[in-house]
N, C-alpha and C. Protein backbone atom coordinates (compact mmCIF):
# COMPACT_ATOMS: atom_id res chain seq x y z
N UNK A 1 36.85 49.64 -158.60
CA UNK A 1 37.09 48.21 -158.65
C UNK A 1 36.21 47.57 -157.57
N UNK A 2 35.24 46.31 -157.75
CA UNK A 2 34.65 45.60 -156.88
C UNK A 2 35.63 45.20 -156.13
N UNK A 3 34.75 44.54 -154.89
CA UNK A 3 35.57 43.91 -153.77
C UNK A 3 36.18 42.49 -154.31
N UNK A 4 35.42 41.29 -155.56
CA UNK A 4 35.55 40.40 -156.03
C UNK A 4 37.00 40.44 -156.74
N UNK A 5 37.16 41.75 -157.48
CA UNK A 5 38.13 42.38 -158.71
C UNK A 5 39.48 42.12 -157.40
N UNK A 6 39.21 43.53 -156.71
CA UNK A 6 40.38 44.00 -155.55
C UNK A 6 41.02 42.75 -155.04
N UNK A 7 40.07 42.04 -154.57
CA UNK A 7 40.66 40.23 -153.94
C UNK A 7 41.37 39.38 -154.38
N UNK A 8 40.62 39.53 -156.45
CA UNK A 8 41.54 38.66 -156.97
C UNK A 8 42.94 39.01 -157.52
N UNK A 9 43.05 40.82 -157.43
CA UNK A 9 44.37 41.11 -157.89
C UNK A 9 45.26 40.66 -156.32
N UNK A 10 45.08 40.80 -155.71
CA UNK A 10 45.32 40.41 -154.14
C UNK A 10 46.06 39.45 -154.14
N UNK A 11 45.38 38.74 -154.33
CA UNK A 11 45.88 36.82 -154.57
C UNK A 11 46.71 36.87 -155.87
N UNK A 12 46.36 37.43 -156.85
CA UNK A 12 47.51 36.81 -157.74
C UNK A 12 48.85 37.62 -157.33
N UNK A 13 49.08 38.94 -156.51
CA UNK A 13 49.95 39.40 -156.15
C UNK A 13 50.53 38.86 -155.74
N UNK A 14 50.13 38.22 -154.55
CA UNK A 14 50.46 37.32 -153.75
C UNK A 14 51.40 35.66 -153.96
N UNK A 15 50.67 35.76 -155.01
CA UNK A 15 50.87 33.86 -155.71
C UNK A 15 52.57 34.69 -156.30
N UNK A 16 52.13 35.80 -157.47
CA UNK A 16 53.47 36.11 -157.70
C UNK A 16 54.71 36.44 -156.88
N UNK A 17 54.51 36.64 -155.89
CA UNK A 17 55.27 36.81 -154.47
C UNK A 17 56.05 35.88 -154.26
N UNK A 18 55.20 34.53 -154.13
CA UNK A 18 55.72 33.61 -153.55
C UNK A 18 56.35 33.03 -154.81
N UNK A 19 55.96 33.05 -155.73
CA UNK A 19 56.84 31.90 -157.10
C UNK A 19 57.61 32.64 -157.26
N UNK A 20 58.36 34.21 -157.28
CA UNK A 20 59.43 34.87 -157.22
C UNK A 20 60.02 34.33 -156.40
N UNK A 21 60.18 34.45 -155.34
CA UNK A 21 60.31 34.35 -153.69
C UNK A 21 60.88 32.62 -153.88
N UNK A 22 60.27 31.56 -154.54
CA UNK A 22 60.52 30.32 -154.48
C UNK A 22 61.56 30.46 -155.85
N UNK A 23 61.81 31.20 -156.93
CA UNK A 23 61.98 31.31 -157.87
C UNK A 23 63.72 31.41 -157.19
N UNK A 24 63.68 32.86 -156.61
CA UNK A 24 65.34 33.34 -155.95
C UNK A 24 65.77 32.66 -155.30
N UNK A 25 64.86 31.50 -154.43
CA UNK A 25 65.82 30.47 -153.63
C UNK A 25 65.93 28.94 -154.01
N UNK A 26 65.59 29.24 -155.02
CA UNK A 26 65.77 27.82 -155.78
C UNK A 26 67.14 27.81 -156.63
N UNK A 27 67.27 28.75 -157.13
CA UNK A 27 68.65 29.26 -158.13
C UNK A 27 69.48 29.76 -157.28
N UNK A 28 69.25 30.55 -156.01
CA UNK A 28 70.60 30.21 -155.05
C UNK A 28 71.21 28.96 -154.34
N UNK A 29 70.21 28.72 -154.41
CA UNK A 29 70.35 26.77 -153.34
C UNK A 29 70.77 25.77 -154.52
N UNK A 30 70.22 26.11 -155.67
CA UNK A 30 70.33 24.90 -156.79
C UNK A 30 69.71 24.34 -156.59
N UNK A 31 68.86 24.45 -156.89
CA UNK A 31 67.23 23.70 -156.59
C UNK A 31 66.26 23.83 -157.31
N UNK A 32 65.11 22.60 -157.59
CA UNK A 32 64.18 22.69 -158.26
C UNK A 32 62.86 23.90 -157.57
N UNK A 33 62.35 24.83 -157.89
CA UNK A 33 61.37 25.47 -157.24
C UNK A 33 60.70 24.74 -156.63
N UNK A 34 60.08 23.27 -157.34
CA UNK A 34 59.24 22.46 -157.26
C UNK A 34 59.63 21.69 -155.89
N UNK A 35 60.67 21.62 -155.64
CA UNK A 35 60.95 21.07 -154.71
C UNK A 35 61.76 21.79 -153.16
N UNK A 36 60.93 22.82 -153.43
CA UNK A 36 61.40 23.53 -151.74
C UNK A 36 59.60 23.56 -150.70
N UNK A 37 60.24 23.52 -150.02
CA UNK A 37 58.51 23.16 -148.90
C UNK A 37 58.91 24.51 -148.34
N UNK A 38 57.79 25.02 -148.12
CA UNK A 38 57.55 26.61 -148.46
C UNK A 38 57.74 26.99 -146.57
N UNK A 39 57.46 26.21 -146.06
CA UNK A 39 57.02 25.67 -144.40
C UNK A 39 58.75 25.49 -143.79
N UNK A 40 59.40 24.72 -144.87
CA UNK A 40 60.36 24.21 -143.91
C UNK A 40 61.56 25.08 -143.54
N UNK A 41 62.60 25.04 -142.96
CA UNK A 41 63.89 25.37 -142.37
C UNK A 41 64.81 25.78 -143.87
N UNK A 42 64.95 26.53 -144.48
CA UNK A 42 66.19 26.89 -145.77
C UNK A 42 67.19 26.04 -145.55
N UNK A 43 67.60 25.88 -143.86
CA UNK A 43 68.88 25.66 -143.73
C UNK A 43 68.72 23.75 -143.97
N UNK A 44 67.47 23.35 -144.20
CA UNK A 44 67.72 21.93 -144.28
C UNK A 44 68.29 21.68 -146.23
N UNK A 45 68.11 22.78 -146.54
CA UNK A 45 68.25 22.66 -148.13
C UNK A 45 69.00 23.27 -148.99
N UNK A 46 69.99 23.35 -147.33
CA UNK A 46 71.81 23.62 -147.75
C UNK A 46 72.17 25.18 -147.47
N UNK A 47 71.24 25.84 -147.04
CA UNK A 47 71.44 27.58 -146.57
C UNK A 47 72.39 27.90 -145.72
N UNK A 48 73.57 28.05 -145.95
CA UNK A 48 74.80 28.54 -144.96
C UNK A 48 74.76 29.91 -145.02
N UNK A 49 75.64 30.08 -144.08
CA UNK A 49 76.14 32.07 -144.19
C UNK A 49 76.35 32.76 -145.77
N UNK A 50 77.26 32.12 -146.14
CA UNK A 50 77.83 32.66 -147.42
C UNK A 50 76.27 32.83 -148.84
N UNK A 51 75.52 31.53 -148.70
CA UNK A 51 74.45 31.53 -149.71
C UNK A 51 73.20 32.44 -149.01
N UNK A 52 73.22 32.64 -147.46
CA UNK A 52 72.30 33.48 -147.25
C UNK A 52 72.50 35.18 -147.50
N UNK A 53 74.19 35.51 -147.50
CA UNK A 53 73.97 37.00 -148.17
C UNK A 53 73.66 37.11 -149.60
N UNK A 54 74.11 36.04 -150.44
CA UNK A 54 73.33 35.65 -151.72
C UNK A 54 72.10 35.70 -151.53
N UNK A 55 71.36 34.96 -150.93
CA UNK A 55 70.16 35.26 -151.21
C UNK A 55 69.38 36.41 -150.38
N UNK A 56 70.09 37.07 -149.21
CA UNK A 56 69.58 38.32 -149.51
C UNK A 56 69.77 39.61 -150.78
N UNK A 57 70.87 39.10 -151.19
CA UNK A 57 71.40 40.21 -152.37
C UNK A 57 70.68 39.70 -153.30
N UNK A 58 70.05 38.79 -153.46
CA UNK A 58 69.07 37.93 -155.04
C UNK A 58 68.13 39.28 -154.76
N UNK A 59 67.40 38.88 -153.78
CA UNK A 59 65.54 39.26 -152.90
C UNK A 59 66.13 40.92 -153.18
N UNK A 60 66.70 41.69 -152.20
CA UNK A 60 67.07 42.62 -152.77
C UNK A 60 66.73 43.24 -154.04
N UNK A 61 67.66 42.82 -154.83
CA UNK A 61 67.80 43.11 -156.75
C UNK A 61 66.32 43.05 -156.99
N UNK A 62 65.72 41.55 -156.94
CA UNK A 62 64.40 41.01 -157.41
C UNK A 62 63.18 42.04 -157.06
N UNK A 63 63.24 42.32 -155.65
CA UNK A 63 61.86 43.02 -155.20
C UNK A 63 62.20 44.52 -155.05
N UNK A 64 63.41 44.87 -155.38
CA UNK A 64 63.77 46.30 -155.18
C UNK A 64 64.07 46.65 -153.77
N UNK A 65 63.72 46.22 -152.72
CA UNK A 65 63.86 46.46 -151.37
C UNK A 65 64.98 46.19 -150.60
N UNK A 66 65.23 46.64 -149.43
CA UNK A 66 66.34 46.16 -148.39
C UNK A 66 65.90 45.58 -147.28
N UNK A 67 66.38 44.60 -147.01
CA UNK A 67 66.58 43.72 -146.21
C UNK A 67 67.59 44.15 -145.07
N UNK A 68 67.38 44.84 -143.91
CA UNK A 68 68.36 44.23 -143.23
C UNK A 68 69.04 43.35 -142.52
N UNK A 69 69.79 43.25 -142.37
CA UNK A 69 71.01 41.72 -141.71
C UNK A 69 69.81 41.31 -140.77
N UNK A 70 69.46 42.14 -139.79
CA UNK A 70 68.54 41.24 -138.19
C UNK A 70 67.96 40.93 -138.86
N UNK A 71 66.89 41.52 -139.81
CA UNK A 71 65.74 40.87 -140.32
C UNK A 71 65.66 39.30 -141.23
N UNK A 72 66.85 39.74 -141.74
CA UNK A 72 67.65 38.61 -142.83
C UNK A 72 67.68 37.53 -142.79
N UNK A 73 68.37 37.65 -141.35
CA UNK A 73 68.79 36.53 -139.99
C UNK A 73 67.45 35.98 -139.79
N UNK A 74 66.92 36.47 -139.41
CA UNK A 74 65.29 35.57 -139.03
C UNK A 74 64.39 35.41 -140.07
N UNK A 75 64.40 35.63 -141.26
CA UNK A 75 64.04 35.29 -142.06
C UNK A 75 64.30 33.54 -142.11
N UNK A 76 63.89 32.69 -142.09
CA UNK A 76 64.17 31.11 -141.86
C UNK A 76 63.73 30.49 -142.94
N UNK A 77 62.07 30.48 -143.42
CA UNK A 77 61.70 29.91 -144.65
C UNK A 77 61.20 30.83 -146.06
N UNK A 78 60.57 30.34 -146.54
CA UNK A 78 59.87 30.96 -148.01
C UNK A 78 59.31 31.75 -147.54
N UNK A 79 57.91 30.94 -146.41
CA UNK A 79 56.70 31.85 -145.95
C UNK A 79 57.33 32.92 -145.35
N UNK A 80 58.18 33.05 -144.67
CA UNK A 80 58.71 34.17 -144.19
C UNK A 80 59.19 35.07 -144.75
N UNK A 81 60.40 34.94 -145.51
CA UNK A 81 60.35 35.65 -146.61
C UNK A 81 59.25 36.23 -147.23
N UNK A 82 58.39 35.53 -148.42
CA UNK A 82 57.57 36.02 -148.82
C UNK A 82 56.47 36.77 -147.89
N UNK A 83 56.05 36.56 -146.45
CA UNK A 83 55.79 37.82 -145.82
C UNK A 83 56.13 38.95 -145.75
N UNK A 84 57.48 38.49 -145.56
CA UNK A 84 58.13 39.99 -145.52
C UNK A 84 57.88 41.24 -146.67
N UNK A 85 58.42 40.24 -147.83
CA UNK A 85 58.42 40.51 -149.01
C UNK A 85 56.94 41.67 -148.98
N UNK A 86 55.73 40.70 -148.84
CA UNK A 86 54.79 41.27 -148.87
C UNK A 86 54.44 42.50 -148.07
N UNK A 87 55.13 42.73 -147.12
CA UNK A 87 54.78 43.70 -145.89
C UNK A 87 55.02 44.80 -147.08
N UNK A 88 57.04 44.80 -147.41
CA UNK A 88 57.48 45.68 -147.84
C UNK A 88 56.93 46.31 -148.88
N UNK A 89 55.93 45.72 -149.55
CA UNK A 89 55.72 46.52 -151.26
C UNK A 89 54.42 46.67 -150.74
N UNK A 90 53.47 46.54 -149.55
CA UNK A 90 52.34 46.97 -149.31
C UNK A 90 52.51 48.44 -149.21
């Protein structure tokens, strides 16, 4: 595979990452995908205790992986998440 090929599966990995990733916290929060800012605070868009083990148990199921609680905990926005996300299936 070229370096051009390798890059662009890269990025669309990636893109799919995050529209999953925006996908699980939009349907836990009740929310339009369209309307979560990928940047901001979860907790401005209603993320309490109870919807955050939900949405670690969504991410979980979704990406196959575990999450633990510390990590969970600091997990704050999308981008973060979806970093993570990304670390784990690298």
């Amino acid at each position: 595979m070229n370096d051009a090929v390798s890059e662009s599966v890269v990025i669309q990995r990636d893109n799919d990452i995050e529209a999953r990733v925006r996908a699980v916290v939009a349907e836990v929060l009740w929310l339009s995908a369209a309307d979560i800012d990928v940047t901001a605070p979860l907790v401005d868009f209603g993320l309490d205790s109870p919807t955050a083990i939900d949405l670690t148990v969504q991410l979980e199921k979704v990406f196959d992986i575990a999450i633990p609680d510390d990590v969970a905990a600091e997990l704050a926005t999308v981008d973060q998440i979806v970093a993570y996300v990304r670390e784990q299936l690298s």
